[in-house]
C-alpha atoms as a PDB file:
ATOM      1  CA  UNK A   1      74.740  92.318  21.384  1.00  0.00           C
ATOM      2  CA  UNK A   2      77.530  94.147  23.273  1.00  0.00           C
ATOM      3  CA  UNK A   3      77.137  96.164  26.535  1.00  0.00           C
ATOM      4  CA  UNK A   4      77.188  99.841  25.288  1.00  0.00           C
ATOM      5  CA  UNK A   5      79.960 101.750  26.953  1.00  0.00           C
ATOM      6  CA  UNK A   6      77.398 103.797  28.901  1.00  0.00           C
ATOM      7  CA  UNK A   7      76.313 100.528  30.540  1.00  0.00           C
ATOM      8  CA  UNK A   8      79.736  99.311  31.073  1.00  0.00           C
ATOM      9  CA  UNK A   9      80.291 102.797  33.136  1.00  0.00           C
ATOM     10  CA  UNK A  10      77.633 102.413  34.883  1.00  0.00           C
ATOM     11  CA  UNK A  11      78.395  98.748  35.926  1.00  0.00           C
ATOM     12  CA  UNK A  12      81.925 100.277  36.934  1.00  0.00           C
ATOM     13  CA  UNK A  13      80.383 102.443  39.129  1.00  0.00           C
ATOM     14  CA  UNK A  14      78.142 100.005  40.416  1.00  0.00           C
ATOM     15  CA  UNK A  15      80.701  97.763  41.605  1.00  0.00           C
ATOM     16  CA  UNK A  16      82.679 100.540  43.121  1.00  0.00           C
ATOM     17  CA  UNK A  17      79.672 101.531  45.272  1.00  0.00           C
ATOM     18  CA  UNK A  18      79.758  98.012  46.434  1.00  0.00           C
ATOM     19  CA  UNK A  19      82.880  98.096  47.111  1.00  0.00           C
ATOM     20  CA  UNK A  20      83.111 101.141  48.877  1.00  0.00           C
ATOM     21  CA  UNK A  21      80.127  99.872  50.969  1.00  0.00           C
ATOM     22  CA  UNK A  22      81.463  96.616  52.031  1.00  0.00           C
ATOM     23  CA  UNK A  23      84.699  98.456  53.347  1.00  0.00           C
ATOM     24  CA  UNK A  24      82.631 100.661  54.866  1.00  0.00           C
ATOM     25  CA  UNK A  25      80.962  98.239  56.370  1.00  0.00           C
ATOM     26  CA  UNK A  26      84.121  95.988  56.856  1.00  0.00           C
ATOM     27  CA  UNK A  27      85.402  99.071  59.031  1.00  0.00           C
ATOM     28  CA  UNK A  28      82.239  99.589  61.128  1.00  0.00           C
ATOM     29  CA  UNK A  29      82.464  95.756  62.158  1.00  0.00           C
ATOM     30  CA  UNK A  30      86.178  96.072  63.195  1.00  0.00           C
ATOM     31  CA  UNK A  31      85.617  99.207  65.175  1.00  0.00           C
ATOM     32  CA  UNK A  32      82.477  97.367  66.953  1.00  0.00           C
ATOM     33  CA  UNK A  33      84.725  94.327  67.891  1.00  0.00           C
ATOM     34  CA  UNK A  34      87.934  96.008  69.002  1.00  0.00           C
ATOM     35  CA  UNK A  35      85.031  97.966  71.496  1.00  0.00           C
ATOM     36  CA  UNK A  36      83.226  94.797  72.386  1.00  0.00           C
ATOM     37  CA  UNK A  37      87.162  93.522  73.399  1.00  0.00           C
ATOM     38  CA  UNK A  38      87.997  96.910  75.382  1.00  0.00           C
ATOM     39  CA  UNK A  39      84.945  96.521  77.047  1.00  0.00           C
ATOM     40  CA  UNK A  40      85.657  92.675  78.049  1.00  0.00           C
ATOM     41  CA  UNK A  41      88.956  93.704  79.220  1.00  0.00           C
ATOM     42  CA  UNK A  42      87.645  96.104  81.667  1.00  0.00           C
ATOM     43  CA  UNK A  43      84.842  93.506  82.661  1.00  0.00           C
ATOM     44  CA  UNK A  44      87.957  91.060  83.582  1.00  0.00           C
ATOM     45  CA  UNK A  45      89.420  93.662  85.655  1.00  0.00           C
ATOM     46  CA  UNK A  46      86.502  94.534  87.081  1.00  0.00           C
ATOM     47  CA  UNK A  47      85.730  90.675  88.367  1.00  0.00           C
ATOM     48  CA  UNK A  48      89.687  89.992  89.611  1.00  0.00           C
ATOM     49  CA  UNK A  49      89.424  93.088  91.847  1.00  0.00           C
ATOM     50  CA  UNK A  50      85.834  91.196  93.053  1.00  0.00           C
ATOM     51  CA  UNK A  51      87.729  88.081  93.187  1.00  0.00           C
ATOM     52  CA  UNK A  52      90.810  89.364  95.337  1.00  0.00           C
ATOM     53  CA  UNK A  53      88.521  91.144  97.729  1.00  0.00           C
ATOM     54  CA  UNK A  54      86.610  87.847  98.041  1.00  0.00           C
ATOM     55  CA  UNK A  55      89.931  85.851  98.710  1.00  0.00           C
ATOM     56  CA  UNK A  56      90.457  88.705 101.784  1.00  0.00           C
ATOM     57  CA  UNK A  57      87.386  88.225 102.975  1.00  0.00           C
ATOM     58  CA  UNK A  58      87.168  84.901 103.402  1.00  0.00           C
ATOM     59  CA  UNK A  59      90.633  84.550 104.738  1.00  0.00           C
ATOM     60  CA  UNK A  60      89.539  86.817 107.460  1.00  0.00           C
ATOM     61  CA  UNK A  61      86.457  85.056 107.726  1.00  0.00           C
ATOM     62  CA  UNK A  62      88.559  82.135 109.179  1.00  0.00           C
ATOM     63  CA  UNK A  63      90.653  84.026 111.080  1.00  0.00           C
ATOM     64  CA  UNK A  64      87.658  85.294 112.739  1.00  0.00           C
ATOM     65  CA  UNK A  65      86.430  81.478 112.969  1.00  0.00           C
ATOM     66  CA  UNK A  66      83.446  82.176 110.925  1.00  0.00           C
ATOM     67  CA  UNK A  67      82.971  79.383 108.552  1.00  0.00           C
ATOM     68  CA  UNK A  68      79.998  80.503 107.094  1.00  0.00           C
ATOM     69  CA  UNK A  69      80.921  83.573 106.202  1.00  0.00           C
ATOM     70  CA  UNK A  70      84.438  82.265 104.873  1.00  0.00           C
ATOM     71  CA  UNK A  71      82.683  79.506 102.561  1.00  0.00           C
ATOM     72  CA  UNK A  72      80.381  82.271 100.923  1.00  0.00           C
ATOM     73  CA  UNK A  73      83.527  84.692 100.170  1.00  0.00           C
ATOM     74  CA  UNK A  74      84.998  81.679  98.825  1.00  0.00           C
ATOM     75  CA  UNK A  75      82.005  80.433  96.472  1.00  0.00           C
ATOM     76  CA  UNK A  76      82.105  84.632  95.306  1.00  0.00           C
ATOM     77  CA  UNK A  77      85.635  83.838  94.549  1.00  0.00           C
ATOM     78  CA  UNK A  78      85.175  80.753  92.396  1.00  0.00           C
ATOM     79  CA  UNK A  79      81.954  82.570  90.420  1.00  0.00           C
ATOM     80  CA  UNK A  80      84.420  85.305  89.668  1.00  0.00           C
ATOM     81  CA  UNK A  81      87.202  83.438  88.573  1.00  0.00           C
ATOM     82  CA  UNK A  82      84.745  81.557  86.285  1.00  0.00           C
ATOM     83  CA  UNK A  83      83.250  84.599  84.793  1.00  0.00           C
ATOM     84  CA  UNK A  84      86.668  85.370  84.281  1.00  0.00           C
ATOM     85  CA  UNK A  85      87.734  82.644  82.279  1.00  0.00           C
ATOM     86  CA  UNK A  86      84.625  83.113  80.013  1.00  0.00           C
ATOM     87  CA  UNK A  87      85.230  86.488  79.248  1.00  0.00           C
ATOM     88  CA  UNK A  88      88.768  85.168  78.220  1.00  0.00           C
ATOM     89  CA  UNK A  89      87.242  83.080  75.887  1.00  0.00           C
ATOM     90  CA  UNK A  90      84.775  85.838  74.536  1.00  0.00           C
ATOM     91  CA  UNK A  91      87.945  88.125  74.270  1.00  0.00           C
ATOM     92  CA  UNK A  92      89.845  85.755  72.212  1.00  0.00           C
ATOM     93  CA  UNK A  93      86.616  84.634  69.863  1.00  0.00           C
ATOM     94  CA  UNK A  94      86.613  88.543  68.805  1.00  0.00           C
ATOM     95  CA  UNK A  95      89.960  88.548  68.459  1.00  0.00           C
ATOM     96  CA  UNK A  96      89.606  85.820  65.987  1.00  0.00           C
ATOM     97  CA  UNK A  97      86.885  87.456  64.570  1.00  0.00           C
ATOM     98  CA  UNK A  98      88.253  90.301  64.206  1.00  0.00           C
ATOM     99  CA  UNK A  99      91.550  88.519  62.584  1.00  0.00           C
ATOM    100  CA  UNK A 100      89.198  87.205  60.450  1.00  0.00           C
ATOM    101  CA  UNK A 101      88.131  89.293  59.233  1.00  0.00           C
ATOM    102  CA  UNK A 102      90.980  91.722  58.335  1.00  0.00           C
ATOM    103  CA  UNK A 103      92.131  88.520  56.513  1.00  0.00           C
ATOM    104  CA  UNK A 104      89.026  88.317  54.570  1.00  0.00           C
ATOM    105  CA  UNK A 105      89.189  92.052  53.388  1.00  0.00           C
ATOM    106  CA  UNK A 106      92.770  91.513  52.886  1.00  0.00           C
ATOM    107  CA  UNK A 107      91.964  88.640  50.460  1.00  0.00           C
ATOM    108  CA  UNK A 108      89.274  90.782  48.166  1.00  0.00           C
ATOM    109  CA  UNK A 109      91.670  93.444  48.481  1.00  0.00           C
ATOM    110  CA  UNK A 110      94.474  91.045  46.706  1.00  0.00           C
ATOM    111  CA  UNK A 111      91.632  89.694  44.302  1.00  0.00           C
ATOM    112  CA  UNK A 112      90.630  92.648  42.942  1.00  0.00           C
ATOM    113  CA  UNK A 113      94.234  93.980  42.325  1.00  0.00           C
ATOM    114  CA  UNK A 114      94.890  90.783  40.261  1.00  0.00           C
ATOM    115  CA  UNK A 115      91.362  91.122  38.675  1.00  0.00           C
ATOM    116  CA  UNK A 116      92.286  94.406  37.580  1.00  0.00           C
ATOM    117  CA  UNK A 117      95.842  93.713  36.730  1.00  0.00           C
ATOM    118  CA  UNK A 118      94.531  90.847  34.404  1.00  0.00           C
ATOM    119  CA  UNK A 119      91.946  93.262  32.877  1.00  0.00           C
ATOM    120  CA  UNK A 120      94.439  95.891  32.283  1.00  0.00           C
ATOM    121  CA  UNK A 121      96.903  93.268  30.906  1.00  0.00           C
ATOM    122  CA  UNK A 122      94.691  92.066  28.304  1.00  0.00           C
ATOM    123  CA  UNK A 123      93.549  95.646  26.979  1.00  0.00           C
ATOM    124  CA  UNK A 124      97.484  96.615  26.377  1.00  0.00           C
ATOM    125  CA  UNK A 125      97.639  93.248  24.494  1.00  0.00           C
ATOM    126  CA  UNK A 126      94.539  94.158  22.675  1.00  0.00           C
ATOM    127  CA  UNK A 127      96.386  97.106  21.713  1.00  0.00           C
ATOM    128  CA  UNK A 128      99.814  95.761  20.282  1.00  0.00           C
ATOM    129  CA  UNK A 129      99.238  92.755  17.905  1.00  0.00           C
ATOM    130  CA  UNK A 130     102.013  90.335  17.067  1.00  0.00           C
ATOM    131  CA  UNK A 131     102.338  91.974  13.655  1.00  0.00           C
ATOM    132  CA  UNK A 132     103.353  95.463  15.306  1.00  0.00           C
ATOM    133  CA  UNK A 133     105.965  93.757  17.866  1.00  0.00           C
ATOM    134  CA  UNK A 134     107.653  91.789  14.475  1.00  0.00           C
ATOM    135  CA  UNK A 135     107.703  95.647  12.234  1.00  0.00           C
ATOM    136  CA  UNK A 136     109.189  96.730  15.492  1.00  0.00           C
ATOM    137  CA  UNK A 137     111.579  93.953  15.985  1.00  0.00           C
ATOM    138  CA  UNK A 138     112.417  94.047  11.930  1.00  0.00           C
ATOM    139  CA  UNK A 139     112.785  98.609  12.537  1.00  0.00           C
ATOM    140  CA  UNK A 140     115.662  97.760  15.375  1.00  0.00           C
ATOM    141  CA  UNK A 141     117.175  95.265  13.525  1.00  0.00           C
ATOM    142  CA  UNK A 142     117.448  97.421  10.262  1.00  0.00           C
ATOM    143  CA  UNK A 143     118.697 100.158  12.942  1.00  0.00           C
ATOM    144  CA  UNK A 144     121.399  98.655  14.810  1.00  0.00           C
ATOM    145  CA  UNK A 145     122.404  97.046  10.819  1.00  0.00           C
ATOM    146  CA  UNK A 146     122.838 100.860   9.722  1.00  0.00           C
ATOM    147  CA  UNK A 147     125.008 101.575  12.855  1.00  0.00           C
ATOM    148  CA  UNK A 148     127.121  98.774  12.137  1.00  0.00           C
ATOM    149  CA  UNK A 149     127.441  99.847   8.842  1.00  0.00           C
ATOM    150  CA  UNK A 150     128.122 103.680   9.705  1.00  0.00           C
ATOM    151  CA  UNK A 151     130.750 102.438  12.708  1.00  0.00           C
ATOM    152  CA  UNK A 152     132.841 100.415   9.855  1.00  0.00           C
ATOM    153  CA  UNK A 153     132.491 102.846   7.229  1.00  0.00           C
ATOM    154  CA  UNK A 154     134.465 105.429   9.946  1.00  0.00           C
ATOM    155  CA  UNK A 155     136.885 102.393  10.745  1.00  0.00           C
ATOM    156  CA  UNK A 156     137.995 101.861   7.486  1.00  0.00           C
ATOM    157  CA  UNK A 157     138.681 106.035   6.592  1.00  0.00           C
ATOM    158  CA  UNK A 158     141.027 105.556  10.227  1.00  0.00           C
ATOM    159  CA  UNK A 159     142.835 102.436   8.391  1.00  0.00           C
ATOM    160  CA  UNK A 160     142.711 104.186   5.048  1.00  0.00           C
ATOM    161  CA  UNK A 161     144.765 107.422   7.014  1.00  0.00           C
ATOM    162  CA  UNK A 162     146.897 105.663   8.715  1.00  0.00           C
ATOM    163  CA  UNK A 163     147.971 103.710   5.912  1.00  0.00           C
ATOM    164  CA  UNK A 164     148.801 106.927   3.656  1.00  0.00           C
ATOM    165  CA  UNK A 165     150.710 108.179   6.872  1.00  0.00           C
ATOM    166  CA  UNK A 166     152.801 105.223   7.234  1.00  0.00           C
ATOM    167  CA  UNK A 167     153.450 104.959   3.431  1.00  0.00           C
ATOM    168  CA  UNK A 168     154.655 108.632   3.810  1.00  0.00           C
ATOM    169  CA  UNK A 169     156.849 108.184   6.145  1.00  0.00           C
ATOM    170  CA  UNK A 170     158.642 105.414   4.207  1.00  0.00           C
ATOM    171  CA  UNK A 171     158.948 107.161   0.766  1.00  0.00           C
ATOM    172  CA  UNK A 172     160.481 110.370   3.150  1.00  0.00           C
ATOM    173  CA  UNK A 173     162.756 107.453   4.899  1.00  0.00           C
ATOM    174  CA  UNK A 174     163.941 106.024   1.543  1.00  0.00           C
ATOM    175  CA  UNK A 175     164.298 109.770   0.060  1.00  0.00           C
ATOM    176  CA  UNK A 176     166.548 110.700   2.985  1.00  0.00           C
ATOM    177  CA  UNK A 177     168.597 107.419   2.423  1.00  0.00           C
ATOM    178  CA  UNK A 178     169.383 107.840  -1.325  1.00  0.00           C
ATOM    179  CA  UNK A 179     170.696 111.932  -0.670  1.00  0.00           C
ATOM    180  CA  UNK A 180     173.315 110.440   1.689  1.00  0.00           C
ATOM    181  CA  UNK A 181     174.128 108.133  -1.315  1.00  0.00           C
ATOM    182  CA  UNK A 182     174.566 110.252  -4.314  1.00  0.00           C
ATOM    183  CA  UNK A 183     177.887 111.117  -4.674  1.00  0.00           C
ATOM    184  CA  UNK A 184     177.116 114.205  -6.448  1.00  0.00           C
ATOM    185  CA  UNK A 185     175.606 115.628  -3.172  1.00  0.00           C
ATOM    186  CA  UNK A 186     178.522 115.055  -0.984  1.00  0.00           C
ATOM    187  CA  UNK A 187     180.800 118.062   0.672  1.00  0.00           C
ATOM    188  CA  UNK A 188     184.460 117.623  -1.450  1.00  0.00           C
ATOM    189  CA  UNK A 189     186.909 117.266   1.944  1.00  0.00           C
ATOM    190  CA  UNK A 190     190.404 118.930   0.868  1.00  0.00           C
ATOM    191  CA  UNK A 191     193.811 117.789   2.486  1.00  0.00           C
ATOM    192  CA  UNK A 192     195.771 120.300   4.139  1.00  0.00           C
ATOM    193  CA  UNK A 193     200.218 119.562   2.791  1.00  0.00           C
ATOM    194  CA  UNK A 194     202.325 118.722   5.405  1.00  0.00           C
ATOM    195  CA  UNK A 195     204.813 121.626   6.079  1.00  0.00           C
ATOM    196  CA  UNK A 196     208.445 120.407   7.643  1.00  0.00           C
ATOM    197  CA  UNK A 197     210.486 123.061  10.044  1.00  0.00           C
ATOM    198  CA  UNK A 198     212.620 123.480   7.627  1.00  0.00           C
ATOM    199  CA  UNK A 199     210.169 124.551   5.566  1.00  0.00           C
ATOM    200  CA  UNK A 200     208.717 127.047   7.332  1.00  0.00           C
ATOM    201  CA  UNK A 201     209.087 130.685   6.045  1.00  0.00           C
ATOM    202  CA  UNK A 202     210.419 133.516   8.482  1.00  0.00           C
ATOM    203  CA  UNK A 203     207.855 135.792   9.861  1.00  0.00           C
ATOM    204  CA  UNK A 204     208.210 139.588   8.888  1.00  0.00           C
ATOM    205  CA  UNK A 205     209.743 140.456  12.419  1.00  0.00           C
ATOM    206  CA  UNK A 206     212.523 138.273  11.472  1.00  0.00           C
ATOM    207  CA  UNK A 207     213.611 139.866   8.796  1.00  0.00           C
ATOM    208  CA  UNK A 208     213.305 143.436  10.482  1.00  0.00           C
ATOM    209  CA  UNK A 209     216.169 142.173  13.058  1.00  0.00           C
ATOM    210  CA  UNK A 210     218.260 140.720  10.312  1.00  0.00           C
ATOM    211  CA  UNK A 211     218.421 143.925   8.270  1.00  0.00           C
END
């Protein structure tokens, strides 16, 4: 049988408790190793102050011809400079620690984003079945078909219209062409008779003066 969905919840929380606890505790352990390094740091500066002082000393130690003295500043010196050198190597196994850490959490962090991208990629597959992404495929299809068929159905009334224009203007071309034909329509143009001076016929006034 199944978990129950009440179970699966409560293994969901489970796991986040976990989780939460581990970066808790992932946290806690960082913070105590970046102290642990502050700490070593000021231990190092601590001894290099001991070791200069111990380098002065025994340098006036000889100037003061006292070998014994000199030879015990510089021993100081050397046990300093060694306790240096260790802390060095403490400071850089926490850093690696520390590094390693980081990387770790880094690493679950990654792990359970991919874990939880996987799970939430297979319940939207769950969801759509082949069948439903074929009707959907077969719906757009059928929809861009009626487009295409409601785009040329609006192409051919433009041709249809521009045809009956054109066809318009011939029969009002051809109309225009047979008016200036028919003889029936044309202005009559009359010829005005040629009058010679001789011709011509004397204007009232003449005939006042002759009389």
């Amino acid at each position: 049988m199944g978990c129950t969905p009440n179970k699966e919840k409560d293994s969901t929380q489970e796991q986040k408790r976990k989780e939460v606890s581990r970066v808790e505790s992932k946290d806690t352990v960082t913070i105590e190793l970046s102290s642990k390094i502050r700490e070593a740091k000021g231990f190092i500066k601590r001894l290099e102050i001991k070791a200069k002082e111990s380098h002065i000393s025994a340098t006036k130690a000889l100037k003061e011809k006292n070998k014994t003295k000199a030879l015990l500043a510089l021993k100081l010196k050397k046990m300093y400079t060694k306790q240096i050198e260790n802390a060095n190597n403490m400071i850089a196994m926490l850093e690696k620690t520390k590094v390693d850490l980081e990387s770790s959490a880094l690493t679950e962090q990654v792990y359970n984003t991919l874990k939880d991208g996987t799970i939430t990629m297979k319940e939207l597959q769950a969801k759509v079945s082949i069948a439903d992404l074929e009707d959907l495929r077969d719906e757009s299809e059928e929809i861009m078909r009626l487009n295409n068929e409601v785009t040329e159905f609006f192409k051919g009334k433009t041709n249809d219209e521009q045809n009956v224009l054109k066809e318009l203007d011939e029969i009002e071309e051809q109309t225009i062409k047979q008016e200036m034909d028919d003889p029936s329509l044309k202005i009559p143009i009359h010829e005005v008779p040629h009058v010679n001076e001789g011709d011509k016929v004397a204007s009232p006034s003449h005939e006042i003066i002759s009389a």
